[in-house]
N, C-alpha and C. Protein backbone atom coordinates (compact mmCIF):
# COMPACT_ATOMS: atom_id res chain seq x y z
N UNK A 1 43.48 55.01 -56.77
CA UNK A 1 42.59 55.01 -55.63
C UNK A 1 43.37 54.71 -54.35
N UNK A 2 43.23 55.28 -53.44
CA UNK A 2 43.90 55.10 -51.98
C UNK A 2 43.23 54.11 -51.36
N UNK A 3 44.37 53.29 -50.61
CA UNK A 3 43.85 51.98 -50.16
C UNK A 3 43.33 52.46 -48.69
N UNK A 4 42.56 51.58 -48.09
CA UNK A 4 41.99 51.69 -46.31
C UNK A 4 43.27 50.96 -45.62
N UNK A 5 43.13 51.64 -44.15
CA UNK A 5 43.95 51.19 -43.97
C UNK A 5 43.29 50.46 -42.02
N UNK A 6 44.40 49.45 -42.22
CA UNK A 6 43.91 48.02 -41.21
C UNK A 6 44.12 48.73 -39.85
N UNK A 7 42.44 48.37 -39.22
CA UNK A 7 43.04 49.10 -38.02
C UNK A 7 41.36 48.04 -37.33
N UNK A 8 41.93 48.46 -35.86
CA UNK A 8 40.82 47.66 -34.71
C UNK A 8 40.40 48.26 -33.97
N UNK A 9 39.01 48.62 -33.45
CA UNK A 9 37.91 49.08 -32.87
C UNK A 9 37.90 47.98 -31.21
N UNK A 10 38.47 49.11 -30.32
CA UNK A 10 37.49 48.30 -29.48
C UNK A 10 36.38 49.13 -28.32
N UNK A 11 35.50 47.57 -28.24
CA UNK A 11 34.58 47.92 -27.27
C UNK A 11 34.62 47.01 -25.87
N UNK A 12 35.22 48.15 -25.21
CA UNK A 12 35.33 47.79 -23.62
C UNK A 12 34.19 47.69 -22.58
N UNK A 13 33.97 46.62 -21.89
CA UNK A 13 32.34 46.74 -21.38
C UNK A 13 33.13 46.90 -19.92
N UNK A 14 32.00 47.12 -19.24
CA UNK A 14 32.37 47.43 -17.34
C UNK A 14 31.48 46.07 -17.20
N UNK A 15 31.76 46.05 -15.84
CA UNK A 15 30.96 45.22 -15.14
C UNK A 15 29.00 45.02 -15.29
N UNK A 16 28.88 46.88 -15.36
CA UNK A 16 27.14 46.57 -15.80
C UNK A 16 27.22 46.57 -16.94
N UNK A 17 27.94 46.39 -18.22
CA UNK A 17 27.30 46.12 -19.05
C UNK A 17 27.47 47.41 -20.15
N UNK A 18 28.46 48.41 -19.58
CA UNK A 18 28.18 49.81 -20.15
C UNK A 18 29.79 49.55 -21.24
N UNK A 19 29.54 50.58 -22.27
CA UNK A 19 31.22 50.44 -23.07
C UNK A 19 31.80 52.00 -22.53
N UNK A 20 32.71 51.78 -22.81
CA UNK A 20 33.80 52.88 -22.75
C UNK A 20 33.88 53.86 -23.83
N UNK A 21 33.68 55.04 -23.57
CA UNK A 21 33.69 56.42 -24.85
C UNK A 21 33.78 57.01 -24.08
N UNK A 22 35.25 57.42 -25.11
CA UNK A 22 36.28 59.06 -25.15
C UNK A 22 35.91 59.95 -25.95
N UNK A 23 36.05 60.89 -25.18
CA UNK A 23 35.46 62.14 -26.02
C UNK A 23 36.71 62.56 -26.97
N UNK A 24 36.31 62.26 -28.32
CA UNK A 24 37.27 62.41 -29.57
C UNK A 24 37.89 63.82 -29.74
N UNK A 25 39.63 64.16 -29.62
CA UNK A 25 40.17 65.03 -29.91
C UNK A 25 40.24 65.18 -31.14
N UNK A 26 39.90 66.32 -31.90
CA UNK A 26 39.80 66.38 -33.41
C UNK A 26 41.78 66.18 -33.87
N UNK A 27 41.55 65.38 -35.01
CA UNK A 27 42.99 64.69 -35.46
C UNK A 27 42.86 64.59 -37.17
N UNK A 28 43.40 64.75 -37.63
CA UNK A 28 43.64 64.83 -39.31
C UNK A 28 41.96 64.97 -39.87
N UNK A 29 41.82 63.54 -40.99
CA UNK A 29 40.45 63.50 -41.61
C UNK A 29 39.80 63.30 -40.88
N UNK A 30 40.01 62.29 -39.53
CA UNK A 30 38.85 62.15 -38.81
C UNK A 30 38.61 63.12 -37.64
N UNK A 31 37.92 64.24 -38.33
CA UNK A 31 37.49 65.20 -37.88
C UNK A 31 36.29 64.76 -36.76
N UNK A 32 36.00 65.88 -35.56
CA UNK A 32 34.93 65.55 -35.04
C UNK A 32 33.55 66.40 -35.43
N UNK A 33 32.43 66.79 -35.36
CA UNK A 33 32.07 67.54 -35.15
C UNK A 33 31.33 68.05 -33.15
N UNK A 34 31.33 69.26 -33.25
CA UNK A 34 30.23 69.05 -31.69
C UNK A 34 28.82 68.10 -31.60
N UNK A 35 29.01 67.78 -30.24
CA UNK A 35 28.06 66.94 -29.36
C UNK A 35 28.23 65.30 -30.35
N UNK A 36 28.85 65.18 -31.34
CA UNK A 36 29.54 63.82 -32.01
C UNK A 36 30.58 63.08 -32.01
N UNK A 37 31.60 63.55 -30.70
CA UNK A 37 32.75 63.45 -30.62
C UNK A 37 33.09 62.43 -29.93
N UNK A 38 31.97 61.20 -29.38
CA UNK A 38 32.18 60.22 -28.07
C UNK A 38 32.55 58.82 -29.18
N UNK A 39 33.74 58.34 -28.82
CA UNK A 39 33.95 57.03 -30.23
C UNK A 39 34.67 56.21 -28.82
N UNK A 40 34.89 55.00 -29.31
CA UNK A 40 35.73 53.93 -28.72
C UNK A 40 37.19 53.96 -29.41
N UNK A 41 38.18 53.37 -27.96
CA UNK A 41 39.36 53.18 -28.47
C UNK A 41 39.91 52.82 -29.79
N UNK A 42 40.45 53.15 -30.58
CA UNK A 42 40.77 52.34 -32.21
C UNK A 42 42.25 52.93 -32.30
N UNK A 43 42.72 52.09 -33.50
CA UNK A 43 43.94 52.72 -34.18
C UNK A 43 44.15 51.29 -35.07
N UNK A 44 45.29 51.53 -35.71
CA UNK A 44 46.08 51.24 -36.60
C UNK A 44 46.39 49.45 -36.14
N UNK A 45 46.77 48.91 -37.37
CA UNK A 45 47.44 47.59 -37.23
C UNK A 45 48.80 47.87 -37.60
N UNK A 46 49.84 47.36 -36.74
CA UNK A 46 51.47 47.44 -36.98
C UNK A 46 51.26 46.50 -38.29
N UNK A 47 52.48 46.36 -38.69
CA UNK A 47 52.84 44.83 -40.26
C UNK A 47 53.31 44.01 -39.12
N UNK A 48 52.25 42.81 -39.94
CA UNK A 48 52.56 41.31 -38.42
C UNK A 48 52.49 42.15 -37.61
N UNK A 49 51.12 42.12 -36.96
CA UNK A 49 51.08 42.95 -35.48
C UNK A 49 50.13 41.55 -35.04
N UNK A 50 49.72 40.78 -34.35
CA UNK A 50 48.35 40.17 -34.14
C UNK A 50 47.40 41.20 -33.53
N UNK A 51 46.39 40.87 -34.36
CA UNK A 51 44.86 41.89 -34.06
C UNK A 51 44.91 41.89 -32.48
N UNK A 52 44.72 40.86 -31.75
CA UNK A 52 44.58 40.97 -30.77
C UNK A 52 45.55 41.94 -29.42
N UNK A 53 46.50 41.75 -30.08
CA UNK A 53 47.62 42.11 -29.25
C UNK A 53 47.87 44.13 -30.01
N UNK A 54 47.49 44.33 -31.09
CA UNK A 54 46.92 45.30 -31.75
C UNK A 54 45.95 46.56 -30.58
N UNK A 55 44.22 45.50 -30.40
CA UNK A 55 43.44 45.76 -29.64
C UNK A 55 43.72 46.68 -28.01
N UNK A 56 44.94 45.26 -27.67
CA UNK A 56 45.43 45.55 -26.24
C UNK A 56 46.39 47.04 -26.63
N UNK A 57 47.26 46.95 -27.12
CA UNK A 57 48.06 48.07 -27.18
C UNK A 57 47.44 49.35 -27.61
N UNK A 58 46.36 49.53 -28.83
CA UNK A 58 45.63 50.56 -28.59
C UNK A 58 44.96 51.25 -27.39
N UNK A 59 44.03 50.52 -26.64
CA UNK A 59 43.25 50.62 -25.39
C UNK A 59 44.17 50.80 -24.21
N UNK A 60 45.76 50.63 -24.18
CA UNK A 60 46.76 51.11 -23.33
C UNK A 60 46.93 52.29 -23.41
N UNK A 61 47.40 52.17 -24.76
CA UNK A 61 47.86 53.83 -25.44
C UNK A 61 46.59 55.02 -25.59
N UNK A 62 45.53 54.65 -25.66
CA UNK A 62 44.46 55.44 -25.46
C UNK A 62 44.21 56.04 -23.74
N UNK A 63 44.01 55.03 -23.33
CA UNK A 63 43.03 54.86 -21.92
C UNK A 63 43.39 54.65 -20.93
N UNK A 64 45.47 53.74 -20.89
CA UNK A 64 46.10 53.49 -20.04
C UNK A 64 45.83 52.24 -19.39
N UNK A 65 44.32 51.53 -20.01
CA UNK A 65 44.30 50.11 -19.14
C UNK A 65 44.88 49.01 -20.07
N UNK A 66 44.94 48.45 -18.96
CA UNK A 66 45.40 46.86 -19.43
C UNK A 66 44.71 45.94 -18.59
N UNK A 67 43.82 46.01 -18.10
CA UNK A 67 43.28 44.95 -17.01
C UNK A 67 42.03 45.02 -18.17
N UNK A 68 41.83 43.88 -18.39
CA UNK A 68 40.86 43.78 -19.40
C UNK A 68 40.96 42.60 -19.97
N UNK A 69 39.39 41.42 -20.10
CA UNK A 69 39.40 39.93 -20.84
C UNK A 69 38.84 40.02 -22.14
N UNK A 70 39.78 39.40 -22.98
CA UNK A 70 39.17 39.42 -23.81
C UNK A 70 37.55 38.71 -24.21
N UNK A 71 36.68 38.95 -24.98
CA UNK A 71 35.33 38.67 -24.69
C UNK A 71 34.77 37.76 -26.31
N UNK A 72 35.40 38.58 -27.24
CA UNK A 72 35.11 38.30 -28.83
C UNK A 72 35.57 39.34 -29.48
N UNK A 73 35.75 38.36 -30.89
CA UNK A 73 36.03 39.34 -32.16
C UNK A 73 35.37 39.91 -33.13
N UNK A 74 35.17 40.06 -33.79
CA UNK A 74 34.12 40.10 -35.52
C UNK A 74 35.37 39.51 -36.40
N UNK A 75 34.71 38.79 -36.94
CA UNK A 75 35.26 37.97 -38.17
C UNK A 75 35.68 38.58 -39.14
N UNK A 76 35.48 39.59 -39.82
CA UNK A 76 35.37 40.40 -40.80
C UNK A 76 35.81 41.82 -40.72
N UNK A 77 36.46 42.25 -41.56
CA UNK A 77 36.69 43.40 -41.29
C UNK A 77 35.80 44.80 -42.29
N UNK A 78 35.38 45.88 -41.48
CA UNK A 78 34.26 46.55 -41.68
C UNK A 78 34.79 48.14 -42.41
N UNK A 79 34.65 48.46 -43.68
CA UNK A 79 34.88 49.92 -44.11
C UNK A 79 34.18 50.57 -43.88
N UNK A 80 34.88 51.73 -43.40
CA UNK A 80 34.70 53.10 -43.25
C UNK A 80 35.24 54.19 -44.08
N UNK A 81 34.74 55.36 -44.82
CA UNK A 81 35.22 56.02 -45.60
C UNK A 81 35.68 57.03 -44.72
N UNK A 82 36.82 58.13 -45.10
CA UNK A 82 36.85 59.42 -44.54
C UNK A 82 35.65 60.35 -45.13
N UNK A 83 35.23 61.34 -44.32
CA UNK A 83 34.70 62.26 -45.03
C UNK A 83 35.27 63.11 -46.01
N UNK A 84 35.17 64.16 -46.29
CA UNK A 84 35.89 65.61 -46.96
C UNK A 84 36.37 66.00 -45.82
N UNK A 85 37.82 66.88 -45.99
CA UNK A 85 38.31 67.09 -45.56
C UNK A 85 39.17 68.25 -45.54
N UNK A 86 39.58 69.21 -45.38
CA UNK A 86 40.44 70.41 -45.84
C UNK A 86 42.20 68.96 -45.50
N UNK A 87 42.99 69.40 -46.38
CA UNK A 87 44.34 68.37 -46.05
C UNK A 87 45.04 69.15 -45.44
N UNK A 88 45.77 68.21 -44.43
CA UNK A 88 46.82 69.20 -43.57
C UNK A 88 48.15 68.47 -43.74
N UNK A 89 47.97 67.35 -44.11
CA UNK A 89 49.37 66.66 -44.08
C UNK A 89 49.36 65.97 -43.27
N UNK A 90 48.34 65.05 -42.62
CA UNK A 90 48.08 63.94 -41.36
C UNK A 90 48.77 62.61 -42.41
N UNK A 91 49.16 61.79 -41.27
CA UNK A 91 49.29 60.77 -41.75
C UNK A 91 48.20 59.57 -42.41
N UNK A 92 47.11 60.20 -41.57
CA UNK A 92 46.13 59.24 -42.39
C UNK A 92 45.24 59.41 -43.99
N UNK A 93 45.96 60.75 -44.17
CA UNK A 93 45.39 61.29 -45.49
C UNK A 93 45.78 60.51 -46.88
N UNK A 94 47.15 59.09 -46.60
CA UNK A 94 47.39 58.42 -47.53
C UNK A 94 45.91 57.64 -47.69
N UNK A 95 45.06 57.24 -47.05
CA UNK A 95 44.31 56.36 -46.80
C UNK A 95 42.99 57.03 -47.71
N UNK A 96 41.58 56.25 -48.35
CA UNK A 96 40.55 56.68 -48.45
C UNK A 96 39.78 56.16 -46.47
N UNK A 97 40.37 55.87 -46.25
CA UNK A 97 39.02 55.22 -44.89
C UNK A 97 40.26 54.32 -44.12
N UNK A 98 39.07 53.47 -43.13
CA UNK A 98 39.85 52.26 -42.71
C UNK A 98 38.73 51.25 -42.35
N UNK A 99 39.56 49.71 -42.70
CA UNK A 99 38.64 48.98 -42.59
C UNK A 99 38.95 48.44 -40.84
N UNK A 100 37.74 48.33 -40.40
CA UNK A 100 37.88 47.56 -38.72
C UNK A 100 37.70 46.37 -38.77
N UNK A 101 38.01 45.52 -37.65
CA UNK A 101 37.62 44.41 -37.14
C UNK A 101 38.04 44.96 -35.39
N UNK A 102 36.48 44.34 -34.60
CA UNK A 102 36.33 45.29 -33.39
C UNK A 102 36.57 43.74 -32.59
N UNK A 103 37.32 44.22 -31.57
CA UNK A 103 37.57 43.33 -30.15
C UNK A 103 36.66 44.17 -29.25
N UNK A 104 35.97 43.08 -28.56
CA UNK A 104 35.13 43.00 -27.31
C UNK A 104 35.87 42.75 -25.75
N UNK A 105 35.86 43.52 -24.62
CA UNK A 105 37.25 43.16 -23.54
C UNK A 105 35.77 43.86 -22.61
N UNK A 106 36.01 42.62 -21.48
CA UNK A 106 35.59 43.36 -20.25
C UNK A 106 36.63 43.54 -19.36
N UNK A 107 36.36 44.88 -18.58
CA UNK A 107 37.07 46.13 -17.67
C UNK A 107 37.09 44.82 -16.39
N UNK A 108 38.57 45.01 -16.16
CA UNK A 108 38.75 44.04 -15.16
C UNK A 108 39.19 44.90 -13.81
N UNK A 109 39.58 45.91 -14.53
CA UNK A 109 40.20 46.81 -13.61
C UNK A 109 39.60 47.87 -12.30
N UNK A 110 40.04 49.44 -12.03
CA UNK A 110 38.86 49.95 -11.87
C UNK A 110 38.82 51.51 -11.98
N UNK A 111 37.77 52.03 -12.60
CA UNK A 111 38.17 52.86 -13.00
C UNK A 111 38.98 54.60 -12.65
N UNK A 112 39.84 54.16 -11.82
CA UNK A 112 41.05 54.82 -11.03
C UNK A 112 41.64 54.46 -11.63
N UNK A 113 42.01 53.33 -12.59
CA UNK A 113 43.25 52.99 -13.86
C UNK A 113 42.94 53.59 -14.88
N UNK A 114 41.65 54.16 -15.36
CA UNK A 114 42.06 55.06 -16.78
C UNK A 114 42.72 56.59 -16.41
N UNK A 115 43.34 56.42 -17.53
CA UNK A 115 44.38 57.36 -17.61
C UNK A 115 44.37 58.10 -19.38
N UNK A 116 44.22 59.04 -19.63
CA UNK A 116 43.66 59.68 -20.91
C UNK A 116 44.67 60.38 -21.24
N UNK A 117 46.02 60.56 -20.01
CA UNK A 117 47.56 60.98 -20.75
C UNK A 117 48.66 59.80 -20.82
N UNK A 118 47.81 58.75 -20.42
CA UNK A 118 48.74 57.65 -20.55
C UNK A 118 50.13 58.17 -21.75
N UNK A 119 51.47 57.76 -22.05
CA UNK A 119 52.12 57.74 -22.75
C UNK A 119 53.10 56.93 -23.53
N UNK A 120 53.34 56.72 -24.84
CA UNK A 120 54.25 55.75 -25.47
C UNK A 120 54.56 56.35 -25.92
N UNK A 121 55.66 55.83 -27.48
CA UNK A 121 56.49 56.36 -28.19
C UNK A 121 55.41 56.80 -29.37
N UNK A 122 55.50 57.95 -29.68
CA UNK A 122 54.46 58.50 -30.90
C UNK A 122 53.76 58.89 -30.21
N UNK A 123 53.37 58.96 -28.99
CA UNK A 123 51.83 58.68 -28.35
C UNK A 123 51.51 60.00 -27.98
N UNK A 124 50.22 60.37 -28.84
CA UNK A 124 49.14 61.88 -28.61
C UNK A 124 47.91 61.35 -27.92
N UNK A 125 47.63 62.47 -27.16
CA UNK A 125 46.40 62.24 -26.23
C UNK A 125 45.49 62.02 -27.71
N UNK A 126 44.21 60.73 -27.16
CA UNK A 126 43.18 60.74 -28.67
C UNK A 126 41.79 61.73 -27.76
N UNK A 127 41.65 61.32 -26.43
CA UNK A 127 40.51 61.88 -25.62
C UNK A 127 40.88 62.46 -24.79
N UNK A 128 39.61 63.77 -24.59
CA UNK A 128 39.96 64.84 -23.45
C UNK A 128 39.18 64.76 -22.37
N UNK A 129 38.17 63.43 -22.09
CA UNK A 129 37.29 63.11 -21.05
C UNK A 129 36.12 61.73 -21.61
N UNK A 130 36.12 60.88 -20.62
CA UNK A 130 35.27 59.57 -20.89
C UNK A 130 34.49 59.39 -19.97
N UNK A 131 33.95 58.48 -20.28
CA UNK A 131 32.40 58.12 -19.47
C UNK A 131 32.08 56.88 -20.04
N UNK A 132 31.04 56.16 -18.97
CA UNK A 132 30.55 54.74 -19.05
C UNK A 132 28.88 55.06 -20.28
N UNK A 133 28.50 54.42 -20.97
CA UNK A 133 27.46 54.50 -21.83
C UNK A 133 26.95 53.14 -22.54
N UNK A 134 25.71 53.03 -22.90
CA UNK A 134 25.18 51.84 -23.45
C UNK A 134 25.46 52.36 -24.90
N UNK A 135 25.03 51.24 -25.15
CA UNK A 135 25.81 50.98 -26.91
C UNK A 135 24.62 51.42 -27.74
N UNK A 136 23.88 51.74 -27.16
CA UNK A 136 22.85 52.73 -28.21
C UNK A 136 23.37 54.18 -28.21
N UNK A 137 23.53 54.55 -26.70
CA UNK A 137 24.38 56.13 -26.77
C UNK A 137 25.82 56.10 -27.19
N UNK A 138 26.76 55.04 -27.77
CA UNK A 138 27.72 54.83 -28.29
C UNK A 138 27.48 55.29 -29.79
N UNK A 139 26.50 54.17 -30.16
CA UNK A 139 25.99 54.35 -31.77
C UNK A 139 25.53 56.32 -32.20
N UNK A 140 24.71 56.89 -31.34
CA UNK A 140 24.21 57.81 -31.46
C UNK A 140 25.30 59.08 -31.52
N UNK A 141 26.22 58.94 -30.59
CA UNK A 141 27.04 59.93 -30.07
C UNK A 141 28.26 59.93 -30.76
N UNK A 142 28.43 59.10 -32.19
CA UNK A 142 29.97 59.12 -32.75
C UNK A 142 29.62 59.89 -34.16
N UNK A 143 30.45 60.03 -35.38
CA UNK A 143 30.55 61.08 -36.14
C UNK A 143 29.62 60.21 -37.00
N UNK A 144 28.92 60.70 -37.59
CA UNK A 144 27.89 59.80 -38.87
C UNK A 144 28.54 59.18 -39.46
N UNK A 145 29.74 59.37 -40.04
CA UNK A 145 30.78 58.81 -41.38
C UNK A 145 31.03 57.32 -40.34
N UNK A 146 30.89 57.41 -39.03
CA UNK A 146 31.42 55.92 -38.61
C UNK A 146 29.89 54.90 -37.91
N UNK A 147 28.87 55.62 -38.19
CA UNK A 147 27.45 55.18 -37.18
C UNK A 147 27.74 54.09 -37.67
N UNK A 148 27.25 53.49 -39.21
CA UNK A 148 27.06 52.08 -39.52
C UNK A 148 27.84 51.26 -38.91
N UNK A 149 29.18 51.41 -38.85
CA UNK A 149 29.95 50.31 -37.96
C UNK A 149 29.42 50.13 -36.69
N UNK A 150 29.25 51.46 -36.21
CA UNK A 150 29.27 51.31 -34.98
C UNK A 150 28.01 50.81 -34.49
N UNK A 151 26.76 50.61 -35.49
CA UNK A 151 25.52 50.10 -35.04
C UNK A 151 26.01 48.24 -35.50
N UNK A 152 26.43 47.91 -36.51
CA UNK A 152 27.09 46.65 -36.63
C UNK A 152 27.44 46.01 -35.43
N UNK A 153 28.64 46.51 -34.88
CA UNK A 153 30.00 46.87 -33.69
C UNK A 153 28.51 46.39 -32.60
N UNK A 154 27.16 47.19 -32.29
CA UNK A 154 26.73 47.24 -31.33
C UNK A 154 25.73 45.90 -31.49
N UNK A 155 25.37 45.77 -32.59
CA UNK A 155 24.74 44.47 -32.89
C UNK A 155 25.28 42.72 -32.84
N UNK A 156 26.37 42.83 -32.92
CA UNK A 156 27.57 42.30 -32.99
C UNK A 156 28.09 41.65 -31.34
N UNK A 157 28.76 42.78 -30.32
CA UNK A 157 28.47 42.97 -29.22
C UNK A 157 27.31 42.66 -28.01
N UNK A 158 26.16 43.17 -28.46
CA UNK A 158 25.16 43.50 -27.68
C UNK A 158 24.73 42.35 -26.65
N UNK A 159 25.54 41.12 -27.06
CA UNK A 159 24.90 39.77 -25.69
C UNK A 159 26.10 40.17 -24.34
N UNK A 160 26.71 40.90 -24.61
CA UNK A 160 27.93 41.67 -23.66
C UNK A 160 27.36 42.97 -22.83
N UNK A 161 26.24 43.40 -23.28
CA UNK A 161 25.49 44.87 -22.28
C UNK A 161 24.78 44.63 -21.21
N UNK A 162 24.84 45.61 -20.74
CA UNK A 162 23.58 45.21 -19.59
C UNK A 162 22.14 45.90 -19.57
């Protein structure tokens, strides 16, 4: 059986209260489908990475910010399965899923700092356009295979909206 693999979800709030969703570039298993493609920053945990510092470096490498407080964590970390998939040889195809644990960060910055070609080493664009949204149109607007987290994620969150 293929193990999940450790990775962190975050949800970035603005000032009113809204999170941050990128419109998902289709990438290995985690396929998108249309009008389902709006998810929050995520990726991978380095070995000995701290989650937190994890969080920050994803949401750089995604989105280009770094002006951002941290707000809260989830205690626990949350599985997700892949769907079916045609295989292409992605790196995440070792994996059945991944389990999350989501960081909460309010936008300190403004939004003239996101940047969606931001670049690092390895680093592929994940989104091809974002927008501010409440965490019900977060929950609604991501791929089914990830809603439950993401209604968790929003339940979890939700003393952070406006």
């Amino acid at each position: 059986m293929k193990p999940y693999r450790f990775n962190v979800g975050v949800a970035l709030f603005n000032a009113q209260g809204r999170v941050f969703l990128g419109k998902a570039i289709s990438d290995g298993p985690e396929y998108v489908l249309p009008g389902l493609e709006w998810q929050m920053p995520q990726g991978g945990i380095d070995p000995d990475e701290d989650i937190i510092a994890a969080a920050r470096r994803e949401l750089a490498e995604e989105t280009g910010i770094t002006a951002a407080d941290l707000l809260a964590m989830t205690d626990d970390y949350w599985r997700y399965e892949f769907p079916l998939y045609v295989p292409t040889g992605h790196k995440l195809e070792a994996f059945a899923g991944q389990q999350q644990r989501w960081a909460a960060f309010r936008f300190t910055g403004d939004d003239r700092d996101i940047d969606l070609t931001a670049t690092g080493e390895g680093f592929y664009p994940e989104f091809s356009e974002w927008r501010w949204a409440t965490l019900e149109e977060a929950v609604a607007g991501v791929m089914p295979y990830k809603r439950a987290i993401y209604a968790r994620m929003a339940a979890a969150f939700a003393r952070f909206a406006g």
